[in-house]
C-alpha atoms as a PDB file:
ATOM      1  CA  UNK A   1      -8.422  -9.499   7.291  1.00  0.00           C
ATOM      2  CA  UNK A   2      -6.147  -8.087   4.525  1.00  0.00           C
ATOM      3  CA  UNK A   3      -2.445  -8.042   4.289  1.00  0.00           C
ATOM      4  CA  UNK A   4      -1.108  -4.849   4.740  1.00  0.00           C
ATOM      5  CA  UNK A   5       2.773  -5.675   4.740  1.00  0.00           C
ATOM      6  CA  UNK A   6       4.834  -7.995   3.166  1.00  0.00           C
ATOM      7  CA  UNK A   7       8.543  -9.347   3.922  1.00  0.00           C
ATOM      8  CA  UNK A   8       9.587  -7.592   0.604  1.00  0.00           C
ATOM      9  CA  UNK A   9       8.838  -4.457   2.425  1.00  0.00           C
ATOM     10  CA  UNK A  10      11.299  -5.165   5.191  1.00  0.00           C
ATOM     11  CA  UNK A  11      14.953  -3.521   3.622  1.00  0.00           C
ATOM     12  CA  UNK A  12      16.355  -4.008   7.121  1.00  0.00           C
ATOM     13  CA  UNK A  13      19.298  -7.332   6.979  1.00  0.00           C
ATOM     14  CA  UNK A  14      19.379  -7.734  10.217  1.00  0.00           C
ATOM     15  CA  UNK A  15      15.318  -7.709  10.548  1.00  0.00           C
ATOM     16  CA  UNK A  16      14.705  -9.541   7.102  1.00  0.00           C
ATOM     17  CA  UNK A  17      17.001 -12.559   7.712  1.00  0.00           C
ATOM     18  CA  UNK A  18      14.366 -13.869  10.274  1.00  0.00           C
ATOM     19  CA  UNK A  19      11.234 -15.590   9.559  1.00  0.00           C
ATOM     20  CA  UNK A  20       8.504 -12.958   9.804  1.00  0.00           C
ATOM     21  CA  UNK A  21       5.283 -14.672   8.787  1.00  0.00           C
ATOM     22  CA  UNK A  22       4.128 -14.401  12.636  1.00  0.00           C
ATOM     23  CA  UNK A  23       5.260 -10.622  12.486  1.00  0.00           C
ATOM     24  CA  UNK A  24       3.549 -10.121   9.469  1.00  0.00           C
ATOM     25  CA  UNK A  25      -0.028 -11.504  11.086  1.00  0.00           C
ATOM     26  CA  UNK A  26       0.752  -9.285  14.430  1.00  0.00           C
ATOM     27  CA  UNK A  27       1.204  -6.224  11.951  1.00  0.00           C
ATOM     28  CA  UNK A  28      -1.471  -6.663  10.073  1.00  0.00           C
ATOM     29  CA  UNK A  29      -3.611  -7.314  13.457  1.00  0.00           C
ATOM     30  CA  UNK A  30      -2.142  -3.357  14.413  1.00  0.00           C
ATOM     31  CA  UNK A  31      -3.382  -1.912  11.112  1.00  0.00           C
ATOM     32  CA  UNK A  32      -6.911  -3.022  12.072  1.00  0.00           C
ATOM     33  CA  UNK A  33      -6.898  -1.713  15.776  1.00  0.00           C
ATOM     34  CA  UNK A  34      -5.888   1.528  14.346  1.00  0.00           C
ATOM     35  CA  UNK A  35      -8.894   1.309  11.654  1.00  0.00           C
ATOM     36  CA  UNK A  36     -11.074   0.211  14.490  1.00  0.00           C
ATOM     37  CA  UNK A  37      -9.993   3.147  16.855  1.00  0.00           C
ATOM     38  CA  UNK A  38     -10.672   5.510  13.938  1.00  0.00           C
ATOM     39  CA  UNK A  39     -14.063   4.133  13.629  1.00  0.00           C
ATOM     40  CA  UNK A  40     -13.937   1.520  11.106  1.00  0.00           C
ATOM     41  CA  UNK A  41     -15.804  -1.404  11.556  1.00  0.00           C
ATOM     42  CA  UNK A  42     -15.721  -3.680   9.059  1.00  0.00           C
ATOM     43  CA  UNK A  43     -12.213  -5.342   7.586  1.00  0.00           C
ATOM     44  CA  UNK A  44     -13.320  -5.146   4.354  1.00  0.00           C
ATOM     45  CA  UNK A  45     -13.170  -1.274   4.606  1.00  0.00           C
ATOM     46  CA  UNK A  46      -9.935  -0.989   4.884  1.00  0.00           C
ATOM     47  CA  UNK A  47      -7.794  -0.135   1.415  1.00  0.00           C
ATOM     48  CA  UNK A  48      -6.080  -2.485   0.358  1.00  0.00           C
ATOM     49  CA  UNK A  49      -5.455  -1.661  -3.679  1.00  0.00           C
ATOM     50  CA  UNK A  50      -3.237   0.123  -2.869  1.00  0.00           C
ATOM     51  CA  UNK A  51      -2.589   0.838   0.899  1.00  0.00           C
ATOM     52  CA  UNK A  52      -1.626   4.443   1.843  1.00  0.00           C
ATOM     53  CA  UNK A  53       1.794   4.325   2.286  1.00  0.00           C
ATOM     54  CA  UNK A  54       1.701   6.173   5.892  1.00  0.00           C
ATOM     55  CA  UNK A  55      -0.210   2.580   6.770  1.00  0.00           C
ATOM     56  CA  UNK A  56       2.741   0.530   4.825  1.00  0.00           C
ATOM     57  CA  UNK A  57       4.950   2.067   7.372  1.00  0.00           C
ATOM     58  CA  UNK A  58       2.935   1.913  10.450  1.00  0.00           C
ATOM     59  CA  UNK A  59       2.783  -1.738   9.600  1.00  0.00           C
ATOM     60  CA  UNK A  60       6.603  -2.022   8.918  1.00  0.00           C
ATOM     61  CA  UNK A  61       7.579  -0.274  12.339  1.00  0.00           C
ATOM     62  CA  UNK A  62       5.373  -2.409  13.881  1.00  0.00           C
ATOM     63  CA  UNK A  63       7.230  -5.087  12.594  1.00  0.00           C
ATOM     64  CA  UNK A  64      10.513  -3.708  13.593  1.00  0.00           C
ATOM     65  CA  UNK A  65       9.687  -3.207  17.320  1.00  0.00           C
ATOM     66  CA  UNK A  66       8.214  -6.298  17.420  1.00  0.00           C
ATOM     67  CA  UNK A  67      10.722  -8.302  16.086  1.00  0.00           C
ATOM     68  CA  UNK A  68      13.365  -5.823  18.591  1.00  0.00           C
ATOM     69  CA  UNK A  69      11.566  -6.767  21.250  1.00  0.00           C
ATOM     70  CA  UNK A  70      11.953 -10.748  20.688  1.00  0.00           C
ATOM     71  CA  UNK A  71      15.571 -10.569  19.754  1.00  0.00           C
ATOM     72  CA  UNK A  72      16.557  -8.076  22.806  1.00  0.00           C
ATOM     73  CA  UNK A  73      14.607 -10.472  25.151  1.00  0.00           C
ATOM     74  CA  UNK A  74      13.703  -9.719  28.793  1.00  0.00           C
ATOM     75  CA  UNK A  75      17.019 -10.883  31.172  1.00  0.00           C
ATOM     76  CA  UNK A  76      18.861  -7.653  30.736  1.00  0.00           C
ATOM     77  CA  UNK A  77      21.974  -9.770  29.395  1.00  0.00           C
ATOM     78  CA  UNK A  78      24.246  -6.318  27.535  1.00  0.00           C
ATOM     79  CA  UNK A  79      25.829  -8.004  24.503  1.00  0.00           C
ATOM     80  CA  UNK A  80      26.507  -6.694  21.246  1.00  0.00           C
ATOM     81  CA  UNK A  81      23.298  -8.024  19.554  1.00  0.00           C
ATOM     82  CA  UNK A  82      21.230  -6.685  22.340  1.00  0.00           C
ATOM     83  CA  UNK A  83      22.551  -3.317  21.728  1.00  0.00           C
ATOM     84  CA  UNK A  84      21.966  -3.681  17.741  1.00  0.00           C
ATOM     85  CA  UNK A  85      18.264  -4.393  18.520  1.00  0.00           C
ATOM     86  CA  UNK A  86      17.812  -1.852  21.233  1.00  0.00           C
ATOM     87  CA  UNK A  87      19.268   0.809  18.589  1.00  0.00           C
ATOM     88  CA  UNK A  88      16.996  -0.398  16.191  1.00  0.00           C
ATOM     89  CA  UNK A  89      14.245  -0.428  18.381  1.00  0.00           C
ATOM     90  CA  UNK A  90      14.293   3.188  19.738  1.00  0.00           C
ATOM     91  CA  UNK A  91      14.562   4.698  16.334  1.00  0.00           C
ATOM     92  CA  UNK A  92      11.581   2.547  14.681  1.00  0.00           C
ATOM     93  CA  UNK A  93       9.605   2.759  18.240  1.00  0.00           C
ATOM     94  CA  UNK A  94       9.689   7.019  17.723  1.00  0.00           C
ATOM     95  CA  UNK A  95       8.543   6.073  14.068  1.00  0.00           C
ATOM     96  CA  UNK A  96       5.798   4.125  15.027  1.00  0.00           C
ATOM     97  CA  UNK A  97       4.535   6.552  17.568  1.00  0.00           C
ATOM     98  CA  UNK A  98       4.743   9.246  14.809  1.00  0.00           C
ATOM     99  CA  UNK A  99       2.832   7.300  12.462  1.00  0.00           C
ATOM    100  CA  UNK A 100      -0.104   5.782  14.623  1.00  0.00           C
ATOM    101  CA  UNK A 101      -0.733   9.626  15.256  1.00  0.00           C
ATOM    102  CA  UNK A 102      -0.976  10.772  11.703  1.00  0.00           C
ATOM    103  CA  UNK A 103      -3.344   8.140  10.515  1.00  0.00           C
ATOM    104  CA  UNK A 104      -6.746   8.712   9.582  1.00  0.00           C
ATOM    105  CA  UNK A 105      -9.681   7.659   8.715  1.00  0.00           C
ATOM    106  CA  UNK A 106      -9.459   8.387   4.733  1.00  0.00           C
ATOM    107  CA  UNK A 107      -6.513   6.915   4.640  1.00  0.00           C
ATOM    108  CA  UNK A 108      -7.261   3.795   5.723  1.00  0.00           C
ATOM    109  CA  UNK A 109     -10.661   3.638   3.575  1.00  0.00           C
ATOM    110  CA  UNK A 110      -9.035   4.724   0.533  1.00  0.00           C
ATOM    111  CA  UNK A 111     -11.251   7.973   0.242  1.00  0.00           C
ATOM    112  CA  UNK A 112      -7.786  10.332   0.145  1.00  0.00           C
ATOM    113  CA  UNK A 113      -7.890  13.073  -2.298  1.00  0.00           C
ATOM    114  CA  UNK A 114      -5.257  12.685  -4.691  1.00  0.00           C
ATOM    115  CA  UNK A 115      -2.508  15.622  -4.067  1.00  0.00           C
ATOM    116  CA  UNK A 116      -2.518  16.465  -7.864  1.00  0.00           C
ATOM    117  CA  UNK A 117      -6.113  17.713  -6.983  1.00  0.00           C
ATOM    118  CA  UNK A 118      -5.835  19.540  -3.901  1.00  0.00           C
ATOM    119  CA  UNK A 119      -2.560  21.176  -5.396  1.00  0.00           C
ATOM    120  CA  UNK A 120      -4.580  22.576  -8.515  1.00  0.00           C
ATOM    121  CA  UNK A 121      -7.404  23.723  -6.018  1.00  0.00           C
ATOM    122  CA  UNK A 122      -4.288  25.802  -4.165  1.00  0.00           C
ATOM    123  CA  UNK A 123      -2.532  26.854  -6.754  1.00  0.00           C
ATOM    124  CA  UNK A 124      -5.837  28.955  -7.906  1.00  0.00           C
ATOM    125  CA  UNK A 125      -5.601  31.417  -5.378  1.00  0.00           C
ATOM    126  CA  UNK A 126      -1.965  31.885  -5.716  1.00  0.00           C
ATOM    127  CA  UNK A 127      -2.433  33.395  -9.312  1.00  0.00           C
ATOM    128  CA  UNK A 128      -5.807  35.783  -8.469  1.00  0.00           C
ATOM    129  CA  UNK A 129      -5.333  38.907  -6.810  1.00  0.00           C
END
């Protein structure tokens, strides 16, 4: 299994000043149940020179909730952390959900067109007429 985040990717203080090796591993485990859901069966399919940055960011909001989820706990205890988390938590959880749904396939194999190349294929019907 690749790595498909790393801590330098996590620009969030009160996220990055935890240890987030375990995070990182549970993140990277999401990436590949998306790649399997999408059909991919094999690890060593999935892009990882660079990866897409739509996966980057599935694997960072992962991350995020995950680590929100830990901090916030489950005895229902209001303080002022557990409102910090539960912020953070609902904005990166919508993220995530956004995300996992506009992942595909090519994206996670590497096999994306670059946009430079479907833009010139576009633009050539805007100039005939």
């Amino acid at each position: 299994m690749g790595t498909y985040i790393d801590d330098v990717d996590i620009n969030i203080n009160i996220i990055k000043q935890f240890e987030l090796t375990d995070y990182i591993t549970r993140a990277d485990k999401a990436v590949v149940d998306i790649a399997e859901e999408l059909g991919v069966r094999d690890t060593t399919d999935i892009e990882t020179n660079p990866v897409h940055w739509k996966i980057k960011e599935y694997a960072k909001a992962f991350l995020i909730v995950d680590v929100c989820l830990d901090k916030m706990g489950t005895n229902n205890v209001e303080t002022a952390d557990t409102e910090k988390y539960l912020v953070l938590y609902d904005v990166w959880h919508k993220r995530l959900k956004e995300l996992k749904s506009e992942i595909t396939y090519p994206m996670i194999t590497g096999d994306v067109n670059e946009i430079r190349d479907r833009a010139s294929i576009d633009s050539g019907w805007l100039f005939r007429g």
